[in-house]
Protein backbone atom coordinates (compact mmCIF):
# COMPACT_ATOMS: atom_id res chain seq x y z
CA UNK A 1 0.00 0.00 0.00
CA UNK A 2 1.32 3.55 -1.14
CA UNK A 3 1.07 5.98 1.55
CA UNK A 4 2.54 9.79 1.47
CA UNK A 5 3.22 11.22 4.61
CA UNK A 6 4.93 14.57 5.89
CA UNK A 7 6.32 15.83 9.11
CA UNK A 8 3.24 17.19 9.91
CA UNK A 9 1.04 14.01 9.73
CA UNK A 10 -0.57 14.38 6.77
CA UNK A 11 -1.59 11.09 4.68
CA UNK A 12 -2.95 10.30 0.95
CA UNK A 13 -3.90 7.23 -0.18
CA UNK A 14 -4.67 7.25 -4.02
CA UNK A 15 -6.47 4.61 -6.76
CA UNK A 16 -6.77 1.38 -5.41
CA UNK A 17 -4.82 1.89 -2.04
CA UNK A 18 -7.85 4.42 -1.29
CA UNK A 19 -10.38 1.75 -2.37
CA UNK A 20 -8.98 -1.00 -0.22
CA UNK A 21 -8.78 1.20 3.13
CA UNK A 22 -12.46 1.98 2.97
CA UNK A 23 -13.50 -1.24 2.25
CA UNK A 24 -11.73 -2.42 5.40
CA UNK A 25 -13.03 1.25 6.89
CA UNK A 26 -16.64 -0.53 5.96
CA UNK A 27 -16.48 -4.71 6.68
CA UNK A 28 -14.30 -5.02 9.92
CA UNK A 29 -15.84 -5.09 13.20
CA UNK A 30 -14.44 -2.33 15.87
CA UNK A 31 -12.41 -3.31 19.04
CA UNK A 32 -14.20 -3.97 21.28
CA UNK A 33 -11.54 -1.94 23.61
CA UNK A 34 -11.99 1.12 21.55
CA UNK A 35 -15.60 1.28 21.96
CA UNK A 36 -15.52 0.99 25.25
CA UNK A 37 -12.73 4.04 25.52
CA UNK A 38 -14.82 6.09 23.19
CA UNK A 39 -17.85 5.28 25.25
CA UNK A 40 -15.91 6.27 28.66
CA UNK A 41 -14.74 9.59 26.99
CA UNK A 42 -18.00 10.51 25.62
CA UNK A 43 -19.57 10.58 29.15
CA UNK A 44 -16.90 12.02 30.67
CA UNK A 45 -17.06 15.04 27.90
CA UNK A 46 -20.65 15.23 28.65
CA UNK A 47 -20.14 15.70 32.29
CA UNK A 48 -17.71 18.41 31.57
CA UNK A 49 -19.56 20.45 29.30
CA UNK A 50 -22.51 20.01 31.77
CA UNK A 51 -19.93 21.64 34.75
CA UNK A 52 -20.49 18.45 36.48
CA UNK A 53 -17.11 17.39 38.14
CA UNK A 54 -15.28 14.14 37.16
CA UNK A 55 -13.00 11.95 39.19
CA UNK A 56 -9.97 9.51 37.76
CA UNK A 57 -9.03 6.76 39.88
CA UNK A 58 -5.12 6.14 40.16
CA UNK A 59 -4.26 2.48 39.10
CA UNK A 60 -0.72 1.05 40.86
């Protein structure tokens, strides 16, 4: 797969390189991980934006 990058992040894919990432974008399932992070994050950015306070717990 061709991919073009810079220093500041940036990233094409062209032709077929394009077509392949979305159809892997499209037919594979999400981590199960992930979507519980984004879940997490959502409430907590809800609860922020509301003014309500949030707490982290420290893991050792």
């Amino acid at each position: 797969m061709a991919i073009k990058s810079s220093t500041f992040g940036r990233v094409e894919l062209n032709g077929s390189d394009a077509d392949k990432f979305l159809q892997i974008m499209n037919e594979r399932k999400s981590n199960p991980r992930a979507s519980a992070a984004l879940k997490r994050g959502r409430e907590i950015l809800k609860r922020v934006t509301e003014g309500q306070s949030i707490e982290f717990k420290h893991n050792a």
